[in-house]
N, C-alpha and C. Protein backbone atom coordinates (compact mmCIF):
# COMPACT_ATOMS: atom_id res chain seq x y z
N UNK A 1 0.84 -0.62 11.81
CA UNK A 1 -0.33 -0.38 10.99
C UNK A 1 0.06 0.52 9.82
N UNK A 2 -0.48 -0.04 8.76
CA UNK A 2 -0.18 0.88 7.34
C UNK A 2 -1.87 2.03 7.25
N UNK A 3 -1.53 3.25 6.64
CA UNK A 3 -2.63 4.16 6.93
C UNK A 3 -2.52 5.07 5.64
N UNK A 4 -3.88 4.98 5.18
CA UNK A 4 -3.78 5.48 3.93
C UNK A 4 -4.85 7.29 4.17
N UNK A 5 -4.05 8.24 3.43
CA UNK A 5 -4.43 9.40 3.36
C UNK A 5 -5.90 9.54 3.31
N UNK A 6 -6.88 10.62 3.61
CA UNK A 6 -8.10 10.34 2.66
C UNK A 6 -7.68 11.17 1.32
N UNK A 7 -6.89 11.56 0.81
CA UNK A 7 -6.87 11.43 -0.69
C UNK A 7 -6.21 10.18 -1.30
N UNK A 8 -5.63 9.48 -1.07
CA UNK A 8 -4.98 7.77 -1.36
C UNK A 8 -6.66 7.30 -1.00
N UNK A 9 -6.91 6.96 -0.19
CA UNK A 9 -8.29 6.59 -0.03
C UNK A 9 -9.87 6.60 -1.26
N UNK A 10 -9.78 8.49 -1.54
CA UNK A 10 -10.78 8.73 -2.66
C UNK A 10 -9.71 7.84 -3.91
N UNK A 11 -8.36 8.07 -4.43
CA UNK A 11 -8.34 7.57 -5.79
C UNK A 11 -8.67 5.61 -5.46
N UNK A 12 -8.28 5.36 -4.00
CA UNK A 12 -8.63 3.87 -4.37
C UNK A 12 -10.11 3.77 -4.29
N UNK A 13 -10.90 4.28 -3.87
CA UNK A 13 -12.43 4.05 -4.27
C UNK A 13 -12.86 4.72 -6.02
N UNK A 14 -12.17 5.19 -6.21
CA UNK A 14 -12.52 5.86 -7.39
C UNK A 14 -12.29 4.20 -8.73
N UNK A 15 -11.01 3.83 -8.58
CA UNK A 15 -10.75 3.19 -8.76
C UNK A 15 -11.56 1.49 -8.59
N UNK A 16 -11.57 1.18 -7.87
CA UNK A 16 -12.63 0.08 -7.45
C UNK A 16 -14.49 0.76 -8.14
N UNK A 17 -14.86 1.76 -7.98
CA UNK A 17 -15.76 1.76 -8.59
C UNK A 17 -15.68 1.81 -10.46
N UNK A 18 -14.67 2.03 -11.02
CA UNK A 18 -14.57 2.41 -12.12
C UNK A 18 -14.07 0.56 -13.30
N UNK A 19 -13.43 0.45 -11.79
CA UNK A 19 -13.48 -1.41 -12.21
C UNK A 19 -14.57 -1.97 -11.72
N UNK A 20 -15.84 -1.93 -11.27
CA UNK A 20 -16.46 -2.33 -10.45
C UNK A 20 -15.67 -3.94 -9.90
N UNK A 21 -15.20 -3.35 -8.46
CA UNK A 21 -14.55 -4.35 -7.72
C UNK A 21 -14.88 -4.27 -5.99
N UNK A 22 -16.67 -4.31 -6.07
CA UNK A 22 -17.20 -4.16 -5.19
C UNK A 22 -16.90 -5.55 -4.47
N UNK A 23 -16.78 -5.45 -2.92
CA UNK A 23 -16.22 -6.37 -2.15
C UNK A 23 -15.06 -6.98 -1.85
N UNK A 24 -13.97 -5.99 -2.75
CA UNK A 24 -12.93 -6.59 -3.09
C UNK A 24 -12.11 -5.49 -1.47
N UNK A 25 -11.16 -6.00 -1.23
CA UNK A 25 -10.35 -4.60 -0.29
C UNK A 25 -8.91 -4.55 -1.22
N UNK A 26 -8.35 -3.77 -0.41
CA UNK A 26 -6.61 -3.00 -1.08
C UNK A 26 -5.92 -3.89 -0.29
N UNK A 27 -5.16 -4.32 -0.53
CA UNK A 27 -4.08 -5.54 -0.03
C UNK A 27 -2.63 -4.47 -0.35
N UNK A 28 -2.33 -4.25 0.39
CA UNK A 28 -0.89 -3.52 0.64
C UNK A 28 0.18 -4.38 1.44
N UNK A 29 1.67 -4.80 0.64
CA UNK A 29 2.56 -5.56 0.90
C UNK A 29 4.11 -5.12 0.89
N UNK A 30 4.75 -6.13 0.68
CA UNK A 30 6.20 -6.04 0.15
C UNK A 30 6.60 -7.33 -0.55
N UNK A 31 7.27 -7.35 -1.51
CA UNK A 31 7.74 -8.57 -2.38
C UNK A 31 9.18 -7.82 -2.75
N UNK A 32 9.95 -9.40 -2.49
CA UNK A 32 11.48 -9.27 -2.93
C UNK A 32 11.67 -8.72 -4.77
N UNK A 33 12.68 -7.94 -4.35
CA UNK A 33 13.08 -6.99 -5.43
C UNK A 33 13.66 -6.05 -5.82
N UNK A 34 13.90 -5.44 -7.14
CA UNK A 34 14.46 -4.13 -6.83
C UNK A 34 16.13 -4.14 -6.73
N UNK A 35 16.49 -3.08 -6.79
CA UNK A 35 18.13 -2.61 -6.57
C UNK A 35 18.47 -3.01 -5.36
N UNK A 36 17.06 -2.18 -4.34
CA UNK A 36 17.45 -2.16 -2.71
C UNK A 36 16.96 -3.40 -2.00
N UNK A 37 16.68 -4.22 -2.78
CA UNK A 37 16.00 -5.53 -1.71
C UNK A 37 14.31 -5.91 -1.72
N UNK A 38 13.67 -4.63 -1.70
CA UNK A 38 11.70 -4.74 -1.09
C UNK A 38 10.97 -3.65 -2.20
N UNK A 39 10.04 -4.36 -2.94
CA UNK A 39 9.21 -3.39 -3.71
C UNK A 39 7.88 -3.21 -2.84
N UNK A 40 7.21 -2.60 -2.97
CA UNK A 40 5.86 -2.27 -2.53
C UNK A 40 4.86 -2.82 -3.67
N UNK A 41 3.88 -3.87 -3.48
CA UNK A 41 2.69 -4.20 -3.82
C UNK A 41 1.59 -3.71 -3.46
N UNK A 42 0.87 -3.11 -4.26
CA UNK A 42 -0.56 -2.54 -3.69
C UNK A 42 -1.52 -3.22 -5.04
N UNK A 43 -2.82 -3.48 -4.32
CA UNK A 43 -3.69 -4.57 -5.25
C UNK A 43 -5.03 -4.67 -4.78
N UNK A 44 -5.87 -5.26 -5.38
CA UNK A 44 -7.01 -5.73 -4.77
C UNK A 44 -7.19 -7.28 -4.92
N UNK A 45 -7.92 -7.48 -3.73
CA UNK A 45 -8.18 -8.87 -3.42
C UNK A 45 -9.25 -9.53 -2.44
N UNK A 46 -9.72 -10.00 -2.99
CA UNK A 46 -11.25 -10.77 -2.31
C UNK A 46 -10.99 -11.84 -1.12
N UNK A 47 -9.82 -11.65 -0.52
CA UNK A 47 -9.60 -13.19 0.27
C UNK A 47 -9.02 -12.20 1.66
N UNK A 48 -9.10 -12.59 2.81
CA UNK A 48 -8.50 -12.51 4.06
C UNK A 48 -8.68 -13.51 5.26
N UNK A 49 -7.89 -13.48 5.56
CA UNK A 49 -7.07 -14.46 6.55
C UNK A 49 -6.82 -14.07 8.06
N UNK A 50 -7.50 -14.24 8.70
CA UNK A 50 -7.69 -13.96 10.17
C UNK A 50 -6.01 -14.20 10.92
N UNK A 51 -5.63 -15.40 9.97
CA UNK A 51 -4.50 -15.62 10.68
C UNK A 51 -2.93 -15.00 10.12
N UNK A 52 -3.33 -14.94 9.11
CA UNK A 52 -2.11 -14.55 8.11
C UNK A 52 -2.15 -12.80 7.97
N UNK A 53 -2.98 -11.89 8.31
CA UNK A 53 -3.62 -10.83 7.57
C UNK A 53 -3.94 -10.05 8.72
N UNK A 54 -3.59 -8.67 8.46
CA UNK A 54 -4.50 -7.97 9.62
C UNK A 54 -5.36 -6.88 8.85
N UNK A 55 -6.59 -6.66 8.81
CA UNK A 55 -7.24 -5.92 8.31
C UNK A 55 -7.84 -4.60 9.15
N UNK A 56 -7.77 -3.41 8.53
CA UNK A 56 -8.46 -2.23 9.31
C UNK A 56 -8.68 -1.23 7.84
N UNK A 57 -9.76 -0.16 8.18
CA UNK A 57 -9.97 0.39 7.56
C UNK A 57 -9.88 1.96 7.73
N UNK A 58 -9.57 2.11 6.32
CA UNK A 58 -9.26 4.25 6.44
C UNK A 58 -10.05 5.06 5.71
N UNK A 59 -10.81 6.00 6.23
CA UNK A 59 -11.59 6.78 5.03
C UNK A 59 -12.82 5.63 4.04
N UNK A 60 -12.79 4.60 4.59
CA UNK A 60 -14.13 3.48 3.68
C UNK A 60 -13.83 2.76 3.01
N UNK A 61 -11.91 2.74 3.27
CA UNK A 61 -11.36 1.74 2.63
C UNK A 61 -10.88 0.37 3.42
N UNK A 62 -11.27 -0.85 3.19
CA UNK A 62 -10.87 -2.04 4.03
C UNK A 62 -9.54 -2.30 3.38
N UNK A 63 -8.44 -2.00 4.23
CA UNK A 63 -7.25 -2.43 3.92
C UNK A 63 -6.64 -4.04 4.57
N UNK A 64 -5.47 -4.37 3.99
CA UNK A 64 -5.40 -6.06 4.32
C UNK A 64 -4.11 -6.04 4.49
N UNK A 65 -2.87 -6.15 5.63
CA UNK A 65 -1.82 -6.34 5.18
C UNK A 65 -1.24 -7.70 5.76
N UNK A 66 -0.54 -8.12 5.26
CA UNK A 66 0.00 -9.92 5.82
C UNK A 66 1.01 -9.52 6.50
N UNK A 67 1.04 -10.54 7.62
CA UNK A 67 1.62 -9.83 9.29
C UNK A 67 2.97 -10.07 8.75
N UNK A 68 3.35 -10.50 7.51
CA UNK A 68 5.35 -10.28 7.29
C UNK A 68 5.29 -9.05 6.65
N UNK A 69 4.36 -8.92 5.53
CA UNK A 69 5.07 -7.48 5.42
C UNK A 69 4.68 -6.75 6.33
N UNK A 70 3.43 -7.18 7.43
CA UNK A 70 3.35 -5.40 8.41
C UNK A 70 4.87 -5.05 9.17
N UNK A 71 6.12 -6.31 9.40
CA UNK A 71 6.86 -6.07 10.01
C UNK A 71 7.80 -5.10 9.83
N UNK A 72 7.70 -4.67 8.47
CA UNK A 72 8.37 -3.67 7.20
C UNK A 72 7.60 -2.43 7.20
N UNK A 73 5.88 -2.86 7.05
CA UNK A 73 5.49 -1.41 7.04
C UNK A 73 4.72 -0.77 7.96
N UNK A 74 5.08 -1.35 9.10
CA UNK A 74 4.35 -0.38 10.17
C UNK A 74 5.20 0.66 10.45
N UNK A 75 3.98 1.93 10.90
CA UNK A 75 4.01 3.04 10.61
C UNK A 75 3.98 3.59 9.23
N UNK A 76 3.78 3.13 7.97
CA UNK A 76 3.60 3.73 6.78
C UNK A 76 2.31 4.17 6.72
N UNK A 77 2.56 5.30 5.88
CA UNK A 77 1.35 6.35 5.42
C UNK A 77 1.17 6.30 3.77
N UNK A 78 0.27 5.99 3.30
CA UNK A 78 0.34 6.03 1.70
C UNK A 78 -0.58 6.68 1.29
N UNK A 79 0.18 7.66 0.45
CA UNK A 79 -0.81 8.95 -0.29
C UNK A 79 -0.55 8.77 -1.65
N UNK A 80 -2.12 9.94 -1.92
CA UNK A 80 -1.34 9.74 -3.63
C UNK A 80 -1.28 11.16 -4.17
N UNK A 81 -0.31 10.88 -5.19
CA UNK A 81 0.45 12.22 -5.58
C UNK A 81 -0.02 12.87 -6.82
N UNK A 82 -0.40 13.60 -7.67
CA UNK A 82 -0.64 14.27 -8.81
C UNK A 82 -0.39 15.75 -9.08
N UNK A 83 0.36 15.50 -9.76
CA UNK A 83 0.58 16.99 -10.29
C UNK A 83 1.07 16.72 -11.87
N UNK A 84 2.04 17.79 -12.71
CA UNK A 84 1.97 17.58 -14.04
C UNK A 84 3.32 16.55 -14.50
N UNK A 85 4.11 16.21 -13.40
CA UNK A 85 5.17 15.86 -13.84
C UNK A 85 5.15 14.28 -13.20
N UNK A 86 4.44 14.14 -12.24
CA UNK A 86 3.88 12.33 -11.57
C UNK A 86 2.63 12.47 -11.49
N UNK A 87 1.95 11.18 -11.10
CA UNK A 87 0.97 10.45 -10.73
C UNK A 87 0.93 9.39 -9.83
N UNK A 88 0.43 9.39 -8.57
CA UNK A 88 0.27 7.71 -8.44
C UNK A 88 0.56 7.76 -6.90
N UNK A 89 0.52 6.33 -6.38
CA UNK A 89 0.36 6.56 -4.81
C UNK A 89 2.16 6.48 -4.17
N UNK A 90 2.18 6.78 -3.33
CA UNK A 90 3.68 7.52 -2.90
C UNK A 90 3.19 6.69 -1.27
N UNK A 91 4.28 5.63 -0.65
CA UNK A 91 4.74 5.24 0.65
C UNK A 91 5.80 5.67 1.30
N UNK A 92 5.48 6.61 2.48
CA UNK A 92 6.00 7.14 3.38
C UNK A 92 6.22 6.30 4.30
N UNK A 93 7.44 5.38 4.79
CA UNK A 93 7.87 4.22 5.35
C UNK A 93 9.03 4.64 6.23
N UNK A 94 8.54 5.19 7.61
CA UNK A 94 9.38 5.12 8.71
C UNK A 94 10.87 4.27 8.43
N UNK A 95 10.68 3.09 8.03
CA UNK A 95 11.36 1.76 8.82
C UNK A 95 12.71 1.86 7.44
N UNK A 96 12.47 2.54 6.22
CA UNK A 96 13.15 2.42 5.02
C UNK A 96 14.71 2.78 5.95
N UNK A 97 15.78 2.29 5.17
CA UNK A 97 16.96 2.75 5.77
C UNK A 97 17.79 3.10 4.53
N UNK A 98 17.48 2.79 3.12
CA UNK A 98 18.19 2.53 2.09
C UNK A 98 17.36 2.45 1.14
N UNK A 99 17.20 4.03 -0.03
CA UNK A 99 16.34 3.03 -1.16
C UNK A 99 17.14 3.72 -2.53
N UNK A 100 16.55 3.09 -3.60
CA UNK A 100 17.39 2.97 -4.90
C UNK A 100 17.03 4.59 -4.89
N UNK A 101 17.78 4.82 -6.40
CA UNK A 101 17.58 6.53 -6.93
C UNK A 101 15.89 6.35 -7.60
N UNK A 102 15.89 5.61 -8.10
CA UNK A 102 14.18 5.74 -8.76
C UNK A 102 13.07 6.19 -7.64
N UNK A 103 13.31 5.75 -6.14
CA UNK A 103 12.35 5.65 -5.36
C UNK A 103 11.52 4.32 -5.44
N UNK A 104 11.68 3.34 -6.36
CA UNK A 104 10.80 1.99 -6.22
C UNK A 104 11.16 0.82 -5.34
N UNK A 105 12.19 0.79 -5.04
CA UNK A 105 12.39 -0.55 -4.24
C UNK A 105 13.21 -0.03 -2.35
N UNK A 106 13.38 -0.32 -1.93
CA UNK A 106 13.96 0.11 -0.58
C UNK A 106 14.40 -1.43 0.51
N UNK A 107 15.43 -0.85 1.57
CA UNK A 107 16.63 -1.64 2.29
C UNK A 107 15.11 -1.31 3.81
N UNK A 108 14.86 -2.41 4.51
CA UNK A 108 14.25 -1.75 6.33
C UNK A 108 15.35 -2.45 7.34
């Protein structure tokens, strides 16, 4: 199971209300890429799949992840970060074994 902070939580509702993207949930993945092999996708999306998808929710957020990437990101925690020098949501991924110097792509 992927599990989002309740501060990752407030900026993705903040967000969805500011797009109004009511009904929509956070679809959290992995797609080939990167130096190290796996980027992280995070998105919204109106579609789920009983069979393809496992959905649960954190803090009032309906999250969606597709049972190949949960195989990558279970146990991840995704927060988000702000201060003066970043921004933006940060995955804490048990399963990583290898990731580039940027921090964007990673080896499980």
């Amino acid at each position: 199971m992927v599990t989002l902070t309740e501060k990752a939580a407030e900026e993705v509702k903040r967000i969805m209300q500011d797009q109004t993207l009511d009904g929509k949930v956070l679809r959290i993945g992995i797609t080939a890429g990167g130096c190290s092999g796996f980027q992280y996708s995070l998105g919204f999306d109106d579609t789920f799949n009983e069979e393809k998808d496992t959905k649960f929710g954190h803090h009032g957020v309906d999250v969606v992840v597709d049972k190949k990437s949960a195989l990558y990101l279970d146990g991840t925690t995704v927060d988000f970060y702000e201060d003066i020098g970043r921004r933006g949501f940060f995955f804490n991924n048990p399963n990583v074994v290898k990731s580039c110097g940027c921090g964007s792509s990673f080896q499980a």
